[in-house]
N, C-alpha and C. Protein backbone atom coordinates (compact mmCIF):
# COMPACT_ATOMS: atom_id res chain seq x y z
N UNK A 1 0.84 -1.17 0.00
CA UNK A 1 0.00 0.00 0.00
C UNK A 1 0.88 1.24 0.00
N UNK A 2 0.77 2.55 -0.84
CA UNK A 2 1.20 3.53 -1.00
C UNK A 2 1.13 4.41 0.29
N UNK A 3 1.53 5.32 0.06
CA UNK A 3 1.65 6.70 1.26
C UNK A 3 0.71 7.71 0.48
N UNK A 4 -0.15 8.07 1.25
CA UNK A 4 -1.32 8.98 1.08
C UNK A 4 -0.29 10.18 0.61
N UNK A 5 -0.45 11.40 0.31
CA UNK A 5 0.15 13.00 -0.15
C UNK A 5 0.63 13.44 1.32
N UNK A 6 -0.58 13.21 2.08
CA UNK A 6 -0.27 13.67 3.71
C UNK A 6 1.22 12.72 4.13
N UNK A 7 1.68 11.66 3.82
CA UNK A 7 2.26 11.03 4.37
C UNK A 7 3.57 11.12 4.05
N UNK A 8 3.61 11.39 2.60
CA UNK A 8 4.86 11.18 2.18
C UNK A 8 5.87 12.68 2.51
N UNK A 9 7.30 12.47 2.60
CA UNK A 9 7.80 13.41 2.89
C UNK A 9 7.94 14.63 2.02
N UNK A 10 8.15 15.89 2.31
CA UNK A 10 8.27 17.19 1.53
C UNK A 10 8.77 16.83 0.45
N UNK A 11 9.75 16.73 0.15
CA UNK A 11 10.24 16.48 -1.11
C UNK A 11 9.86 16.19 -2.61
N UNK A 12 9.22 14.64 -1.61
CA UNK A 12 8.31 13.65 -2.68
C UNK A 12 7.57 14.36 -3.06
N UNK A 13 6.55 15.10 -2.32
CA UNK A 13 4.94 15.75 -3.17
C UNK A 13 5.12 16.83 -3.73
N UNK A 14 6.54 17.81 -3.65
CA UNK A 14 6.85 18.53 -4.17
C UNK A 14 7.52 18.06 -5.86
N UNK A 15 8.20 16.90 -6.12
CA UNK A 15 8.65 16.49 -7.14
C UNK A 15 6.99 15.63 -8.20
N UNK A 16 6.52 15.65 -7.07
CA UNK A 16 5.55 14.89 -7.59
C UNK A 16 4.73 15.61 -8.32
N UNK A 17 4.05 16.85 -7.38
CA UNK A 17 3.37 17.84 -8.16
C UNK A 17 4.36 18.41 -9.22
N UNK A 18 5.37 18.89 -9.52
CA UNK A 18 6.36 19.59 -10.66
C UNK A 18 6.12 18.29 -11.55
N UNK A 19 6.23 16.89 -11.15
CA UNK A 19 6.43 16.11 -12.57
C UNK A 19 5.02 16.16 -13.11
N UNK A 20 4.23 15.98 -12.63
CA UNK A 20 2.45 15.68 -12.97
C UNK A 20 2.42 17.12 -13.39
N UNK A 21 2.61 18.29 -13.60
CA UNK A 21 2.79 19.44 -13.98
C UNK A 21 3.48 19.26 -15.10
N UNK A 22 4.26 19.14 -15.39
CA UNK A 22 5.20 19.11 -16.56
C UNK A 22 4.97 18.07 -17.62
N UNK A 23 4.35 16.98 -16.92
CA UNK A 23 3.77 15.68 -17.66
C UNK A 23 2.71 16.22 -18.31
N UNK A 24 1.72 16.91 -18.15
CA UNK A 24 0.33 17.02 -18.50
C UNK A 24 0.12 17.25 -19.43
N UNK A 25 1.73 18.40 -19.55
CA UNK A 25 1.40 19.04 -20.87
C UNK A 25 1.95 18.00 -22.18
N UNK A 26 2.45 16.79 -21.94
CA UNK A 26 2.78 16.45 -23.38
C UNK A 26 2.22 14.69 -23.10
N UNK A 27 1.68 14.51 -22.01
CA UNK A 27 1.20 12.97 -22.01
C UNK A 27 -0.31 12.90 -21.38
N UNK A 28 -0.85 12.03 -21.75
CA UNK A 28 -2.16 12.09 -21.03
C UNK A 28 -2.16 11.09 -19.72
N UNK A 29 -1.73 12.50 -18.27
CA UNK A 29 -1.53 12.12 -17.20
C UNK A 29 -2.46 11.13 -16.13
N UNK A 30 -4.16 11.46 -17.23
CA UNK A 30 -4.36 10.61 -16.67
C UNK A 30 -5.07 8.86 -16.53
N UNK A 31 -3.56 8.19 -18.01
CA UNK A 31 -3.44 7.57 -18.26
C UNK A 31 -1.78 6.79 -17.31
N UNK A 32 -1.29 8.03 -17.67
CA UNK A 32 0.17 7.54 -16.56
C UNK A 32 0.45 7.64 -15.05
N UNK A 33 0.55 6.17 -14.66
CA UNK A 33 0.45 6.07 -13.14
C UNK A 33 1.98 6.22 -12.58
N UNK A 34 2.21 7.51 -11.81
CA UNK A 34 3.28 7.89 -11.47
C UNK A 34 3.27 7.83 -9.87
N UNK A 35 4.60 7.02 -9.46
CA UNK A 35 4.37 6.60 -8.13
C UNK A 35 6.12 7.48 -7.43
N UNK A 36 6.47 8.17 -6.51
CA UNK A 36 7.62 8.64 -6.35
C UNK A 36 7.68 8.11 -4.65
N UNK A 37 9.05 7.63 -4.57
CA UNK A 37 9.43 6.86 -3.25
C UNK A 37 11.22 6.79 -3.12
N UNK A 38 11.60 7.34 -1.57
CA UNK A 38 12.75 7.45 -1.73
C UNK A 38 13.43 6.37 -0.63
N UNK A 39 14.05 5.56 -1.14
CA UNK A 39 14.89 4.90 -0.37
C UNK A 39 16.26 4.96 -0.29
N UNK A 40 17.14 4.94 0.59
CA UNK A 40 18.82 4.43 1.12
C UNK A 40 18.99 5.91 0.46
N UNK A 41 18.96 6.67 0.29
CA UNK A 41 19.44 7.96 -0.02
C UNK A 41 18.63 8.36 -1.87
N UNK A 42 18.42 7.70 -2.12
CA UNK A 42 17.84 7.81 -3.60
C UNK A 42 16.36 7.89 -3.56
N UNK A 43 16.07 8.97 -4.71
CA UNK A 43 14.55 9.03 -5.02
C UNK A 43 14.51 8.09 -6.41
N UNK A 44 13.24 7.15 -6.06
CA UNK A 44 12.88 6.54 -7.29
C UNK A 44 11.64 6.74 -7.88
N UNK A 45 11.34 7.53 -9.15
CA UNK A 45 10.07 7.64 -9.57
C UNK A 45 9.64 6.38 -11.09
N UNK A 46 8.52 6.00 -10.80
CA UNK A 46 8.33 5.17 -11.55
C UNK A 46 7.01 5.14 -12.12
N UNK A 47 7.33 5.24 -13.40
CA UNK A 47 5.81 5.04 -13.90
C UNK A 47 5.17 4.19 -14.94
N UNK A 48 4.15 4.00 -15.37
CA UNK A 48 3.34 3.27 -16.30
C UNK A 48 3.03 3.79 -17.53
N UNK A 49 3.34 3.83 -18.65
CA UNK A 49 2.77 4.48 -19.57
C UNK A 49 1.94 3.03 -20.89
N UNK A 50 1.63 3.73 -21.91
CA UNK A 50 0.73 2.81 -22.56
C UNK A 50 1.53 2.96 -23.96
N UNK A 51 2.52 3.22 -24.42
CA UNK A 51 3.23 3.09 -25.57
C UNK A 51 4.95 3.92 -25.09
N UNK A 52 5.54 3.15 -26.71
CA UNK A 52 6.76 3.39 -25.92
C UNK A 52 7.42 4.97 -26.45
N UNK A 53 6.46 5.99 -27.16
CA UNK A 53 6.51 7.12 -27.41
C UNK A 53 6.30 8.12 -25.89
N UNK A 54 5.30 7.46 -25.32
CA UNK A 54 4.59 8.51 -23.95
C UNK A 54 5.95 7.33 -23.14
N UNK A 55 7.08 6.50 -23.27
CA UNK A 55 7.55 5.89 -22.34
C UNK A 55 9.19 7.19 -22.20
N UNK A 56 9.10 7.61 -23.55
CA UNK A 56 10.21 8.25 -23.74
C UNK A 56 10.16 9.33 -23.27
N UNK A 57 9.00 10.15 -23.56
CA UNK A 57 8.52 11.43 -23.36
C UNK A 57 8.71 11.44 -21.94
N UNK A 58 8.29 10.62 -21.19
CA UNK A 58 8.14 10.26 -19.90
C UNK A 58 9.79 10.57 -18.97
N UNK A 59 10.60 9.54 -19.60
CA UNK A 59 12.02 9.26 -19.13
C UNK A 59 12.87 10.91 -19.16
N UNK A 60 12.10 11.44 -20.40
CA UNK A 60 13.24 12.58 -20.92
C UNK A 60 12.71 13.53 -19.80
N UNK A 61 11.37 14.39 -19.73
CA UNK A 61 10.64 14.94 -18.85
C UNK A 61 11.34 14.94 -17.58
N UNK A 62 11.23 13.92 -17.03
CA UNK A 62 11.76 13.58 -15.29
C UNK A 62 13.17 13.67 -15.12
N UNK A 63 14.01 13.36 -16.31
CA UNK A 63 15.43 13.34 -16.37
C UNK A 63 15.82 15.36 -16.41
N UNK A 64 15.12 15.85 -17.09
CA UNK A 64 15.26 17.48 -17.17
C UNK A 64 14.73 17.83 -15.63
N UNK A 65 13.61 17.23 -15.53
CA UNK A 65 12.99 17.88 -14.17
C UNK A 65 14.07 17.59 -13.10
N UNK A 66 14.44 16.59 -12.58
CA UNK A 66 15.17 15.82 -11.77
C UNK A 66 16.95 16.12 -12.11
N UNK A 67 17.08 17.08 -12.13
CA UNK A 67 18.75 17.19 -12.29
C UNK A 67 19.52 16.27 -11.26
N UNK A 68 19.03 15.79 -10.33
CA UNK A 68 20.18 15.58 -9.11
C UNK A 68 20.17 14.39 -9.44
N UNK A 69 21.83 13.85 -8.86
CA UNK A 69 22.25 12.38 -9.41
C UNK A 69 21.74 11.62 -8.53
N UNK A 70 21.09 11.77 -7.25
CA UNK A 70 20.31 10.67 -6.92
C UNK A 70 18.70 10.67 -6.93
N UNK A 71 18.95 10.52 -8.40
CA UNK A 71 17.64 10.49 -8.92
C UNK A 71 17.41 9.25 -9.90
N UNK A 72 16.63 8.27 -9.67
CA UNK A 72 16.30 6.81 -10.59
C UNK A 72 15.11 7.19 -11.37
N UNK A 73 14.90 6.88 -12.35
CA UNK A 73 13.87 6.76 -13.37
C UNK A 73 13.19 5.29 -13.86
N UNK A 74 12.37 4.82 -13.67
CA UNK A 74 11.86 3.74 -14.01
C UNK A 74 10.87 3.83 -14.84
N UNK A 75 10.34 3.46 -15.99
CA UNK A 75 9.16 3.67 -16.83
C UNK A 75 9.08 2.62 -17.45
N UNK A 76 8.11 1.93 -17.01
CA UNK A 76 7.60 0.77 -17.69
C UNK A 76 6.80 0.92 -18.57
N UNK A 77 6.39 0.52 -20.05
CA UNK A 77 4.90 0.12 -20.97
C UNK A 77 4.21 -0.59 -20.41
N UNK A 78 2.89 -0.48 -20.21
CA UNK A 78 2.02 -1.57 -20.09
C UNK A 78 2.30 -2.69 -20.70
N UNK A 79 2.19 -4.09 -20.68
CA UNK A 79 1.89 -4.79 -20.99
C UNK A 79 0.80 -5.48 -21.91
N UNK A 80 0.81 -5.27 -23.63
CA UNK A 80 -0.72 -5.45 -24.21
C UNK A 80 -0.43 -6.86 -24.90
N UNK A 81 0.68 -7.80 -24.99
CA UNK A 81 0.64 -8.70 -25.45
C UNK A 81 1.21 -8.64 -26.73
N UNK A 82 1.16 -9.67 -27.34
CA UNK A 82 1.75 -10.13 -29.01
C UNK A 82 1.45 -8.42 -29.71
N UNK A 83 2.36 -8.05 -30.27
CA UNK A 83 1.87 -6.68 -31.35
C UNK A 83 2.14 -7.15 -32.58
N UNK A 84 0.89 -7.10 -33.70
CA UNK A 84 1.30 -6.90 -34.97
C UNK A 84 2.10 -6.31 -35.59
N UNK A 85 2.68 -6.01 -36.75
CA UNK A 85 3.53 -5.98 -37.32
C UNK A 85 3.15 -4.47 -37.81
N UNK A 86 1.81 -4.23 -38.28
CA UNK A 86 1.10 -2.95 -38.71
C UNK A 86 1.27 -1.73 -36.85
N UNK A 87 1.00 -2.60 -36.03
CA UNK A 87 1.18 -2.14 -34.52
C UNK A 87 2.60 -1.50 -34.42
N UNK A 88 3.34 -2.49 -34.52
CA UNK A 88 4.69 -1.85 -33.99
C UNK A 88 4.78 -0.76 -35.20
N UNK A 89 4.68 -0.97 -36.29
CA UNK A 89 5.06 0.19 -36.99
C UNK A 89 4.12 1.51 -36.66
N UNK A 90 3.30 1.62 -36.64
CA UNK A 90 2.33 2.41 -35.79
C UNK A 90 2.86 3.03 -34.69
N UNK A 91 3.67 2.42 -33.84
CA UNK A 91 4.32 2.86 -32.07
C UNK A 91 5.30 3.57 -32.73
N UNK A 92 6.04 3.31 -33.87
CA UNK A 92 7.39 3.60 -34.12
C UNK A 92 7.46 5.01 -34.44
N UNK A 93 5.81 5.32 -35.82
CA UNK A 93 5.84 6.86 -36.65
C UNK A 93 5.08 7.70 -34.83
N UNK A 94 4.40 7.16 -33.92
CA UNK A 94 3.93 7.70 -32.88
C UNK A 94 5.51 8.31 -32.53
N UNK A 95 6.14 7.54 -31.95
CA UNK A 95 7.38 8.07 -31.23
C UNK A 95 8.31 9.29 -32.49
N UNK A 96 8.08 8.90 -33.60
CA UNK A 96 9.14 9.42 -34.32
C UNK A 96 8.05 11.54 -34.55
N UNK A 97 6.86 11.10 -34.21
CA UNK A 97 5.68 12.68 -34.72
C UNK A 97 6.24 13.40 -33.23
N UNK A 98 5.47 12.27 -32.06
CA UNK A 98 5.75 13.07 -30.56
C UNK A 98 6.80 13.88 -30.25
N UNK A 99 8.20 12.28 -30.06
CA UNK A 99 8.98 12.59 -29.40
C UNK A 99 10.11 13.59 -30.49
N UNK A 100 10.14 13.09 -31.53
CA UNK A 100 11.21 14.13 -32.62
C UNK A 100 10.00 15.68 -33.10
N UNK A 101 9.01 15.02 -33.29
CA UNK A 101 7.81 16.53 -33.88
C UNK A 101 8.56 16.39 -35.54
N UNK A 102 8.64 15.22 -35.54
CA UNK A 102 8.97 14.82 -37.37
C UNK A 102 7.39 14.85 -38.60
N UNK A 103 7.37 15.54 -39.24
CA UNK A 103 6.22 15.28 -40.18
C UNK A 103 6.62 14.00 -41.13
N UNK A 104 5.20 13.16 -40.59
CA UNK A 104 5.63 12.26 -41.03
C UNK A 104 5.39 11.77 -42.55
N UNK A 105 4.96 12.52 -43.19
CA UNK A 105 4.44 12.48 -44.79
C UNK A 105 5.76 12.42 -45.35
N UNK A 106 7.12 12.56 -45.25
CA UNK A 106 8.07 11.95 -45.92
C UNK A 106 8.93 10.68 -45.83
N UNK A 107 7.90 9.95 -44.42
CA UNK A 107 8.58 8.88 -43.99
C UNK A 107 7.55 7.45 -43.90
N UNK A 108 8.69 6.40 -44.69
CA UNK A 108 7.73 5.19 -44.26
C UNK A 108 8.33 4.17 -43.29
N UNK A 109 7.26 3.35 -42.36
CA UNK A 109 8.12 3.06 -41.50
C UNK A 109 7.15 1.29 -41.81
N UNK A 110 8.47 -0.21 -42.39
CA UNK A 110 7.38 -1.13 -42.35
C UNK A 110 7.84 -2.17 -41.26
N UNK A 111 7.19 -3.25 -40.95
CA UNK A 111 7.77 -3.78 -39.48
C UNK A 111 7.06 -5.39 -40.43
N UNK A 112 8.38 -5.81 -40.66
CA UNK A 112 8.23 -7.38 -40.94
C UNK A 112 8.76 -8.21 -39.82
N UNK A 113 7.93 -9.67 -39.71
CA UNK A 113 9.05 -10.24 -38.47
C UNK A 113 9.98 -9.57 -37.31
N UNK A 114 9.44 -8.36 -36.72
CA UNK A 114 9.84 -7.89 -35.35
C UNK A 114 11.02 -7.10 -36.20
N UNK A 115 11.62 -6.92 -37.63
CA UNK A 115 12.55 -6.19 -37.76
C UNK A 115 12.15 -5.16 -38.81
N UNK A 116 12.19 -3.49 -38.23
CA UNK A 116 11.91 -2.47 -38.51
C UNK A 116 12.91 -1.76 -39.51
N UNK A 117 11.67 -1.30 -41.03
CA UNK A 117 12.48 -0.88 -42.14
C UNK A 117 12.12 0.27 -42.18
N UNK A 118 13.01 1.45 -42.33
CA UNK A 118 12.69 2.77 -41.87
C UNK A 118 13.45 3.26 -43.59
N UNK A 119 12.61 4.03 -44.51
CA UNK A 119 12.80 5.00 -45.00
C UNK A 119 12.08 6.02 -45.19
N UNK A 120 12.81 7.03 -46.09
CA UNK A 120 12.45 7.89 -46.51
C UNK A 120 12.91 9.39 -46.39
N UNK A 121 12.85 11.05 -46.10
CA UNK A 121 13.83 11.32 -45.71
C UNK A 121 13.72 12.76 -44.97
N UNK A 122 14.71 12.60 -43.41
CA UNK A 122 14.25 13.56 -42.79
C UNK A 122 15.09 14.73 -42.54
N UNK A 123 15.21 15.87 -41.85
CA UNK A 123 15.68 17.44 -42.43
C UNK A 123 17.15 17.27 -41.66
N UNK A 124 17.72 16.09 -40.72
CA UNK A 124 18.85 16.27 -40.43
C UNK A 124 19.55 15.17 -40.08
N UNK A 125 21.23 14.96 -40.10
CA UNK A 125 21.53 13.95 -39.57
C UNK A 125 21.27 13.62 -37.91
N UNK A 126 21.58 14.35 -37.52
CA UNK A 126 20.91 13.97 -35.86
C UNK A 126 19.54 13.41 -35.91
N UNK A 127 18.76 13.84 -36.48
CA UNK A 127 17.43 13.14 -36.55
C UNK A 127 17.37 11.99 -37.27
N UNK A 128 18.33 11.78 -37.93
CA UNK A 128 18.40 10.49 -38.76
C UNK A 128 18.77 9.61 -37.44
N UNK A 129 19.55 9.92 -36.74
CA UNK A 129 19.97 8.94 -35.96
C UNK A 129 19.26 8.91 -34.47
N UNK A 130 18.54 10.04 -34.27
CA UNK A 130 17.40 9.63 -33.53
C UNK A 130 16.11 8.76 -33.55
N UNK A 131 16.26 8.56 -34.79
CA UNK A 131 14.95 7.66 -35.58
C UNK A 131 15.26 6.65 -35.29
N UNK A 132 16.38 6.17 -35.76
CA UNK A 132 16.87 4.74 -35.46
C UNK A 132 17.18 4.12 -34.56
N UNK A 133 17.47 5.44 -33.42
CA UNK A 133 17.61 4.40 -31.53
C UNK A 133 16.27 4.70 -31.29
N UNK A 134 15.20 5.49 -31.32
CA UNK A 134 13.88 5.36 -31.37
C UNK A 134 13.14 3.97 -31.78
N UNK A 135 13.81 3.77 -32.47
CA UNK A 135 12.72 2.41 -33.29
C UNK A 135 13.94 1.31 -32.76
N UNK A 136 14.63 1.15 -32.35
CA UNK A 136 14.80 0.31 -32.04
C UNK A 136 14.65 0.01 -30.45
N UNK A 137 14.46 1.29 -29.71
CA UNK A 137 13.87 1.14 -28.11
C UNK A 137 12.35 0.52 -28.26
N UNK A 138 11.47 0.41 -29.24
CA UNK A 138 10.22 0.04 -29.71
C UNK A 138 10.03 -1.13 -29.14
N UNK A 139 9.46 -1.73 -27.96
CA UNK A 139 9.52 -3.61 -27.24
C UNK A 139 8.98 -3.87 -28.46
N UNK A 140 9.03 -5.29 -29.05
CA UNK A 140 9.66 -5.94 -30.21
C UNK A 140 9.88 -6.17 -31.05
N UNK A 141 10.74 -4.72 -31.48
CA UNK A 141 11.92 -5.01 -32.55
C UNK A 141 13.04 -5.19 -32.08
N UNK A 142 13.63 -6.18 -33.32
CA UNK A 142 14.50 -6.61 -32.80
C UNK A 142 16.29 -5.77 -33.18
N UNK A 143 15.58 -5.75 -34.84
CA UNK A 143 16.53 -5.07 -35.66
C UNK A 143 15.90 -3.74 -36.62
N UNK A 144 16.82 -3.03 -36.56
CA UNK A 144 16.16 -1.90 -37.84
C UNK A 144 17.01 -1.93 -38.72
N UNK A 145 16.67 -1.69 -39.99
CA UNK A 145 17.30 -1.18 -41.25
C UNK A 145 16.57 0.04 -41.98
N UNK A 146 17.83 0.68 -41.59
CA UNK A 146 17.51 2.27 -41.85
C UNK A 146 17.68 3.02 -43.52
N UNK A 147 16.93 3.10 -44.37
CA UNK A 147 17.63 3.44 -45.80
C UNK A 147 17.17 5.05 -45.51
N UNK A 148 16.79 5.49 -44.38
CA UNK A 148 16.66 7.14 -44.28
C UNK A 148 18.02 7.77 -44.82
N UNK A 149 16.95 9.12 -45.54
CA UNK A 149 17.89 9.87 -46.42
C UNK A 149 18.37 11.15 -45.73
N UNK A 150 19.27 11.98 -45.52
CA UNK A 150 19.25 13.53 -45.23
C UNK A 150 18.79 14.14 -46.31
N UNK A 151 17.77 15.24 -45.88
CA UNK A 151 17.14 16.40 -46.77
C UNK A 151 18.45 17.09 -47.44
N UNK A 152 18.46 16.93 -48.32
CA UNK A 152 18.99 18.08 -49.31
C UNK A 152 19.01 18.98 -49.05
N UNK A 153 20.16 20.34 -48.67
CA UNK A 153 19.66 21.62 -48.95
C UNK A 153 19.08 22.36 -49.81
N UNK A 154 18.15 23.28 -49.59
CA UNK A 154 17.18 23.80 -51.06
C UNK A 154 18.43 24.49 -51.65
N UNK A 155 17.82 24.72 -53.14
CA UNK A 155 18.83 26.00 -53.98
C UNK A 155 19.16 26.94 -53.09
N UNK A 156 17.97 27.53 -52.46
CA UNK A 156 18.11 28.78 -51.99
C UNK A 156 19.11 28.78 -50.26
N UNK A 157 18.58 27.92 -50.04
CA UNK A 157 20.03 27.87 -49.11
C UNK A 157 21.31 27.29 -48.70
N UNK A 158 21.15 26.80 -50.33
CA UNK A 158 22.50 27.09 -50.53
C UNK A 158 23.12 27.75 -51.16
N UNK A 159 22.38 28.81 -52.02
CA UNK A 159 23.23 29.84 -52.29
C UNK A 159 23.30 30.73 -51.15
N UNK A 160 22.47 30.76 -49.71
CA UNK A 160 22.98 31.87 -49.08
C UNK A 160 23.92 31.54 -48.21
N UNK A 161 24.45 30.23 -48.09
CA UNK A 161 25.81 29.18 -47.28
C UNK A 161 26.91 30.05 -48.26
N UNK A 162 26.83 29.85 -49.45
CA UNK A 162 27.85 30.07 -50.54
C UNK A 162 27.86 31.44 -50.18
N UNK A 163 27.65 32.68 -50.20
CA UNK A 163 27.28 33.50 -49.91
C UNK A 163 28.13 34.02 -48.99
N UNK A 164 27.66 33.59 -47.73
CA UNK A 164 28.42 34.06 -46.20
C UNK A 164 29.56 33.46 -46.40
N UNK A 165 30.24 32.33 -46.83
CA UNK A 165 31.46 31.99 -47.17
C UNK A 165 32.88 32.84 -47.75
C-alpha cells in the first residue's frame, strides 16, 4: 500500500506535483500512473505508460525535471501482449511525430518479423539517428534497417551558405 500526499515526505509531493505538472502538458496524465518513493538515499520515480513514445517522453521529462544524481527513473509500458507488425510500426511513426515533432508524410516506416524498415527522408543527420535508436527502443523489434535519407539543402540555401562563405 502507498503513502497517502499527507504522508509522504516534503520532497516527494513537491517532485511529484512539478512532474504531474510538466507531464500534462505532453502525455495524457491521466493515463500515466506515477508513483515517487525514496529509499537508502535515492529518489525513485516510476511510472506506467501505454506506448513506448509517452515511455520516452516520460524518461526525458523527469530526467530534465530531476537534475540531481540521486535520482532513478523507471518507466515501464504496459503490458498489451503479441503486437502486430502494422502495430509496432504504428508505435514507431507515434514516437518518431511526438517525441522528434517529425512530419511524417516523408517517412515510411514497415515492421516485418519484429525487424523495422525505416525510409524515406528527414531534415537532419541527428534526426536520422534519432529515428533509429527510437525504433529500435520500440519492445519488439529486434533489428532496424535504416535506408533514411538527409534532406537536401534547397537552392536557396545554398546559395545563401555560398554567400556568407
Amino acid at each position: 500500500m502507498g503513502l497517502s500526499v499527507e504522508e509522504m515526505p516534503v520532497e516527494e509531493v513537491h517532485l511529484k506535483k512539478r512532474l504531474t505538472r510538466l507531464l500534462a502538458k505532453k502525455v495524457d496524465i491521466g493515463r500515466t500512473k506515477l508513483r515517487i518513493r525514496t529509499a537508502k538515499g535515492f529518489t525513485h520515480v516510476f511510472a506506467f505508460v501505454d506506448s513506448e513514445a509517452e515511455r520516452h517522453i516520460v524518461e526525458e521529462i523527469t530526467r530534465r525535471a530531476t537534475w540531481s544524481a540521486g535520482v532513478r527513473v523507471h518507466v515501464r509500458v504496459r503490458s498489451t501482449g503479441p503486437r502486430s507488425d502494422a502495430r509496432l510500426a504504428g508505435e514507431i511513426l507515434q514516437c518518431f511525430s511526438r517525441c522528434l515533432g517529425l512530419d511524417l508524410s516523408a517517412i515510411v516506416v514497415e515492421v516485418r518479423g519484429n525487424v523495422a524498415h525505416l525510409g524515406g527522408v528527414v531534415p537532419s543527420l541527428s534526426l536520422r539517428g534519432a529515428c533509429e535508436s527510437l525504433a529500435r527502443g520500440v519492445a519488439g523489434i529486434t533489428e532496424v534497417v535504416s535506408d533514411l535519407r538527409v534532406m537536401a539543402p534547397s537552392d536557396g540555401q545554398a546559395r545563401m551558405s555560398a554567400q556568407a562563405a
